[in-house]
Protein backbone atom coordinates (compact mmCIF):
# COMPACT_ATOMS: atom_id res chain seq x y z
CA UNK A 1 -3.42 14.27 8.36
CA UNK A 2 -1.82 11.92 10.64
CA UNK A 3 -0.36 10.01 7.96
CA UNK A 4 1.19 12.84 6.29
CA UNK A 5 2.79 14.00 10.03
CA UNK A 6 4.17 10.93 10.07
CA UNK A 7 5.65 11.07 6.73
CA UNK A 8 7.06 14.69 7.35
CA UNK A 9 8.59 13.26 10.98
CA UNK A 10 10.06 10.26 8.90
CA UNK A 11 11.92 12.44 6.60
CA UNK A 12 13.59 15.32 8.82
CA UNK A 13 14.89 12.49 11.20
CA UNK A 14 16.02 9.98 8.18
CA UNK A 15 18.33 12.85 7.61
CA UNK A 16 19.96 12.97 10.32
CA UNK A 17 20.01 9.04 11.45
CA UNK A 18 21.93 8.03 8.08
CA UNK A 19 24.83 9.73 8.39
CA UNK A 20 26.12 10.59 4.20
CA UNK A 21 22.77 9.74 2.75
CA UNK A 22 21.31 12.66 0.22
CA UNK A 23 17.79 12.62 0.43
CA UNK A 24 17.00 15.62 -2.03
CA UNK A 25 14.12 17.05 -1.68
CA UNK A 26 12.48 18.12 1.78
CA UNK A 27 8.94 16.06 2.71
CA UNK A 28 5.95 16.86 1.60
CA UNK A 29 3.74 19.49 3.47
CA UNK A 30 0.25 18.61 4.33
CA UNK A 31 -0.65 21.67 1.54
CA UNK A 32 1.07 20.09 -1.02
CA UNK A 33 0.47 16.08 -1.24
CA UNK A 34 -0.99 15.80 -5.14
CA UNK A 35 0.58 19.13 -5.95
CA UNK A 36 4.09 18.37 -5.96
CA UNK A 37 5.75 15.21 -6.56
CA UNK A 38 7.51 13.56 -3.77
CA UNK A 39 10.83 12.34 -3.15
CA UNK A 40 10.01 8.43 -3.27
CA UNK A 41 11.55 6.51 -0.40
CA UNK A 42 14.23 3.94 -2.28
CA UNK A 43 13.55 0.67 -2.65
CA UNK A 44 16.65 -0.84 -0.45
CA UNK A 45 15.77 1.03 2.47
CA UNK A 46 12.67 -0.79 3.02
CA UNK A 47 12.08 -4.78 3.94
CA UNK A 48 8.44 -4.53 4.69
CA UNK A 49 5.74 -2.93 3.26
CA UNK A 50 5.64 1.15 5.14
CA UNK A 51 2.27 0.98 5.80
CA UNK A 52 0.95 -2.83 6.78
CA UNK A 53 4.41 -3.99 8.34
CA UNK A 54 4.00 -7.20 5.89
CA UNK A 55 7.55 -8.28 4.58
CA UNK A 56 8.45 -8.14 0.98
CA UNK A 57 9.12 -11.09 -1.32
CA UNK A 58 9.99 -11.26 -5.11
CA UNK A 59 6.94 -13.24 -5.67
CA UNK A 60 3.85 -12.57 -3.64
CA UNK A 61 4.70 -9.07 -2.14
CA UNK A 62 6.60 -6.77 -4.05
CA UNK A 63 7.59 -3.00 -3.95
CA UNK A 64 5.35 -0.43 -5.29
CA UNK A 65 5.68 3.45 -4.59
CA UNK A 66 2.76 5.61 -3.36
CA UNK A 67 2.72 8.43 -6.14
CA UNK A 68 1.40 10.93 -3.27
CA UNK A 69 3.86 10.74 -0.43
CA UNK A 70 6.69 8.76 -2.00
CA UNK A 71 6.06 5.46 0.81
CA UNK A 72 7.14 1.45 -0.10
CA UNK A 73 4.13 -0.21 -0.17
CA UNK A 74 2.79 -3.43 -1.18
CA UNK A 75 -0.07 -4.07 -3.55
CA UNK A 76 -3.02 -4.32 -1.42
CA UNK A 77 -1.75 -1.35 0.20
CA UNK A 78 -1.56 0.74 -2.42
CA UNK A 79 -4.66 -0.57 -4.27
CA UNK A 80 -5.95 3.10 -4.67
CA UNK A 81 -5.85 5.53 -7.13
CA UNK A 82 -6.34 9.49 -6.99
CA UNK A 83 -5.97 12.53 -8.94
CA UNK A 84 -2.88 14.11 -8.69
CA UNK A 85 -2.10 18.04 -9.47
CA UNK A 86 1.33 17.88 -10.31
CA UNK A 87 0.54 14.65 -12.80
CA UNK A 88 -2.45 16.76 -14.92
CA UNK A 89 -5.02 15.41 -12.60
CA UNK A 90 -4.40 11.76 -13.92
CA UNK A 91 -4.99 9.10 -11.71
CA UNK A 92 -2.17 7.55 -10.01
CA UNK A 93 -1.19 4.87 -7.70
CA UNK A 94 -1.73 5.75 -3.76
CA UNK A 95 -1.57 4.39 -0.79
CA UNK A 96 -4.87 3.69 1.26
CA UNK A 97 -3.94 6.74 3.94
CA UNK A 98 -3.52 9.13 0.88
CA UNK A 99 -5.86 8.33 -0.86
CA UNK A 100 -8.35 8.51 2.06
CA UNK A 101 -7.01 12.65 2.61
CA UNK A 102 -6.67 13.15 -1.41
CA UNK A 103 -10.39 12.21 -1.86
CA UNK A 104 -12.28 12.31 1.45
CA UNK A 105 -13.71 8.90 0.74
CA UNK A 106 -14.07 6.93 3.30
CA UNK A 107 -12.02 2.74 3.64
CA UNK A 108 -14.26 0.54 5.53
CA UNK A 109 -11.21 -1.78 6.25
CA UNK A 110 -9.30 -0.96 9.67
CA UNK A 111 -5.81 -2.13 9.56
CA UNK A 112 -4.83 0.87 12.24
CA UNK A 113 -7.04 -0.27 14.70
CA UNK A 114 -4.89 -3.49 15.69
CA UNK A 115 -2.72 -2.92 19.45
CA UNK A 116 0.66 -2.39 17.96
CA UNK A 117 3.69 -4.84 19.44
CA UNK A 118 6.59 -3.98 21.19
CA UNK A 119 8.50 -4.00 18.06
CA UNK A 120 6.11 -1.74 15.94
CA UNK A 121 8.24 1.30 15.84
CA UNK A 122 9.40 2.89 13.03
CA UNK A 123 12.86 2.79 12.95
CA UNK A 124 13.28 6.05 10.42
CA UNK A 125 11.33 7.93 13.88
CA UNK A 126 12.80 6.41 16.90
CA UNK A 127 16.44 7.11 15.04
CA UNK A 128 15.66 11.03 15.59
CA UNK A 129 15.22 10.68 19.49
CA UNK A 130 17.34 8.00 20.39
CA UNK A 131 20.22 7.46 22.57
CA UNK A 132 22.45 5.78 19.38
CA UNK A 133 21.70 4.29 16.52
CA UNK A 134 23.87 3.52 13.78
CA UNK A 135 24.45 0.19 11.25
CA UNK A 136 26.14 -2.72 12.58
CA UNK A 137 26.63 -6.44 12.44
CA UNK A 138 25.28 -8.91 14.83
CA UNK A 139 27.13 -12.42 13.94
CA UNK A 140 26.00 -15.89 14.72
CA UNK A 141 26.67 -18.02 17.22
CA UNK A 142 30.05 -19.42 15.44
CA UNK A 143 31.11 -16.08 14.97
CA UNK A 144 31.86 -16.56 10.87
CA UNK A 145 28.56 -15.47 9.53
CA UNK A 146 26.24 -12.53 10.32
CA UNK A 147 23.09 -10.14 10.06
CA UNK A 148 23.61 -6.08 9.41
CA UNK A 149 21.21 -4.34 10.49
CA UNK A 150 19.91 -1.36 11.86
CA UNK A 151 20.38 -0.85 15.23
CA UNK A 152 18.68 1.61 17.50
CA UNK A 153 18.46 2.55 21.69
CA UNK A 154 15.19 4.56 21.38
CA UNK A 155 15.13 7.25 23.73
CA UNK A 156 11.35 6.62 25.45
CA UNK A 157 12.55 2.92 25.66
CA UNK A 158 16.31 3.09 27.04
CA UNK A 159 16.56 -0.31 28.54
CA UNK A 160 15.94 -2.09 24.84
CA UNK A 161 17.98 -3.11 21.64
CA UNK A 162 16.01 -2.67 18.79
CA UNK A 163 17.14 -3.92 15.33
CA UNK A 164 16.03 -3.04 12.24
CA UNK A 165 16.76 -5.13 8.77
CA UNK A 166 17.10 -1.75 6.77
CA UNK A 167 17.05 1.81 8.49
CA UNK A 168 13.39 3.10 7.01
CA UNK A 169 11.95 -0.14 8.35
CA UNK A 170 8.37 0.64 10.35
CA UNK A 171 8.73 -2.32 12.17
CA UNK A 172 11.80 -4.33 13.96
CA UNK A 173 12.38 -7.64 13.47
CA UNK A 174 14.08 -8.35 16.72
CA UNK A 175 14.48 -6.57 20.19
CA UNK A 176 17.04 -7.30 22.89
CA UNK A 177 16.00 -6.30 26.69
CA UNK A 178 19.27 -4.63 27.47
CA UNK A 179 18.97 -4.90 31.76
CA UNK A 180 21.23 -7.30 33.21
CA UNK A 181 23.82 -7.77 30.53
CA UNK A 182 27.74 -7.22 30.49
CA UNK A 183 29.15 -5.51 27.93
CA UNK A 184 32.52 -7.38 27.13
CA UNK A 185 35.14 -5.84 24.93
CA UNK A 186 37.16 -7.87 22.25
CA UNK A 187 40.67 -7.48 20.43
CA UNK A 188 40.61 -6.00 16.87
CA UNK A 189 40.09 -9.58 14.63
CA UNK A 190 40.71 -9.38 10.90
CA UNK A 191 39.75 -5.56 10.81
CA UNK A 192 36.87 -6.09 12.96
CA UNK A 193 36.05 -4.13 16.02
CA UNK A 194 34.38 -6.92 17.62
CA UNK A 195 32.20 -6.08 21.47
CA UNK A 196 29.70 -8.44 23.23
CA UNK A 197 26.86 -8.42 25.27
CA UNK A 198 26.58 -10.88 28.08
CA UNK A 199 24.22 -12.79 29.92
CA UNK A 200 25.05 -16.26 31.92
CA UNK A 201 24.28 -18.41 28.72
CA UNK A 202 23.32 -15.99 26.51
CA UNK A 203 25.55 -14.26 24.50
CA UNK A 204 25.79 -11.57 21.44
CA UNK A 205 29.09 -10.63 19.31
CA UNK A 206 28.38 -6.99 17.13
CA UNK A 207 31.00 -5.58 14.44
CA UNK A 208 30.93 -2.12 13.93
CA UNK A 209 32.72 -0.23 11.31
CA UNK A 210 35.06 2.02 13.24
CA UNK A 211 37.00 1.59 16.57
CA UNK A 212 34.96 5.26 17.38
CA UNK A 213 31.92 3.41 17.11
CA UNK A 214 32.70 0.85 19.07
CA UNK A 215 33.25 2.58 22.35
CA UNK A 216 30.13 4.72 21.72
CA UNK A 217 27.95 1.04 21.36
CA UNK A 218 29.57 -0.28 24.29
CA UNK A 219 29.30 2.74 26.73
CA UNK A 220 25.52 3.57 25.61
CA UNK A 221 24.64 -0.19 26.09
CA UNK A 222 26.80 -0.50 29.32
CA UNK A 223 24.41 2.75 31.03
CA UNK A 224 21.57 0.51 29.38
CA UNK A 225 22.25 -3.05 31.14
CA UNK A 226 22.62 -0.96 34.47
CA UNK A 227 19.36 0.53 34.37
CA UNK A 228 20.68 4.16 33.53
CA UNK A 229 17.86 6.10 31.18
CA UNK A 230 19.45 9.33 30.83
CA UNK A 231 22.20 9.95 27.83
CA UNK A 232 25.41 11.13 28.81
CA UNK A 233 24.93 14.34 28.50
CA UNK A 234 21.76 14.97 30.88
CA UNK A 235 23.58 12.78 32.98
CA UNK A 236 26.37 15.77 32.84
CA UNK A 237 24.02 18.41 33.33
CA UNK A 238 22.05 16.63 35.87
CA UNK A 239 25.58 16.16 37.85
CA UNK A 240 26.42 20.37 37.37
C-alpha cells in the first residue's frame, strides 16, 4: 500500500514539477494495480533503478518496466512475476513491492529497512513541495563544460541544494548546504544567463535557460544562504 501511495504522490507532483511534459494517463489507484495498465515512467527520466537507488549501465544494470505500476527498475528488482487483470491473468514482469500487494506473498529480503542518506529523496516528490525547482546547468570549474541536472530547494529542507541527474530520479547524486554562500550575479555570456554561488574558495557557476529563471534561482538561493526557511510568499503574509 505504501508503495502504491508513493507511486500515486510521484505522479500528481511530476505533473506539475516538469513544466510542458504530457504524462497521459492519471496514476494508478490502489483498486486498480493489475486491472488497468499503467502509464510506464519513460526511460530518460530515470538514471537509477526507482526502487533500489542502484545506477543504470548498458551492461550490468539495465532498464526494465514494472508491468503493475509503470516504475524503472533494474533486474533484480523486478525479478517477480504476477497475474495481471488487464493482461488475461498472464504473468508479467513486477517489481518486488507489487508483486508483494498483487499476491500477498511474503520477500524475505529487506532492502527498505536500510537508514536512508541525506540524499535519498525522490526528486519526482520533493519537486511538489519545494521552494523551486526547475532544470539547469552547473558547469565546471573552467567554466566550458557542464552537468544539467535537476535541481531542487525542498521545502522541509530549505537550507540545501539538491541535484538530481534526471527529474524522476529517487535519489540525488549531489547536495549543496546552501548557509553561508553569496549569490553573485553574472553578465549575459554567449546566450547564457550565467549566476554563482560563493563561498571563500569554493565556488559554483549555474546556466539557466531564461533571464526569468535566473532571478527566481538567485533570490530563492539568496533567502537560502541567509538562513531564511519561509518562501516568499509566507514571508508576505507573515509580514501583513
Amino acid at each position: 500500500q505504501d508503495a502504491i501511495d508513493r507511486k500515486e504522490k510521484r505522479s500528481e507532483t511530476f505533473k506539475t514539477a516538469v513544466h510542458g511534459l504530457e504524462t497521459g494517463t492519471s496514476a494508478l489507484k490502489a483498486e486498480e494495480l493489475g486491472r488497468r495498465a499503467p502509464q510506464w515512467v519513460r526511460d530518460n527520466l530515470v538514471t537509477m533503478c526507482m526502487r533500489c537507488k542502484e545506477p543504470f549501465n548498458a551492461i550490468m544494470r539495465r532498464r526494465h518496466h514494472c508491468r503493475a505500476c509503470g516504475y524503472v527498475v533494474c533486474a533484480r528488482c523486478s525479478d517477480y512475476k504476477a497475474e495481471l487483470q488487464y493482461d488475461g491473468n498472464r504473468l508479467n514482469r513486477v517489481c518486488q513491492e507489487c508483486y508483494v500487494f498483487l499476491t500477498g506473498h511474503v520477500v524475505l529480503e529487506d532492502r527498505e529497512g536500510k537508514h536512508k542518506g541525506i540524499l535519498e529523496k525522490g526528486a519526482a516528490e520533493i519537486s511538489g513541495r519545494s521552494l523551486l525547482c526547475s532544470s539547469l546547468q552547473l558547469l565546471d570549474k573552467n567554466g566550458k563544460g557542464g552537468t544539467r541536472g535537476w535541481f531542487v530547494i525542498p521545502q522541509d529542507d530549505p537550507l540545501v541544494l539538491y541535484i538530481y541527474a534526471a527529474p524522476q530520479d529517487v535519489r540525488a547524486h549531489t547536495s549543496i548546504p546552501l548557509l553561508g554562500y553569496q549569490v553573485k550575479d553574472l553578465p549575459q555570456s554567449d546566450s547564457r544567463h550565467l549566476f554563482q554561488l560563493v563561498q571563500s574558495r569554493q565556488v559554483y557557476t549555474f546556466v539557466a535557460d531564461t533571464e526569468e529563471l535566473k532571478q527566481r534561482w538567485m533570490r530563492a538561493m539568496a533567502r537560502s544562504a541567509a538562513g531564511i526557511t519561509l518562501s516568499e510568499e509566507e514571508d508576505e503574509d507573515a509580514d501583513s
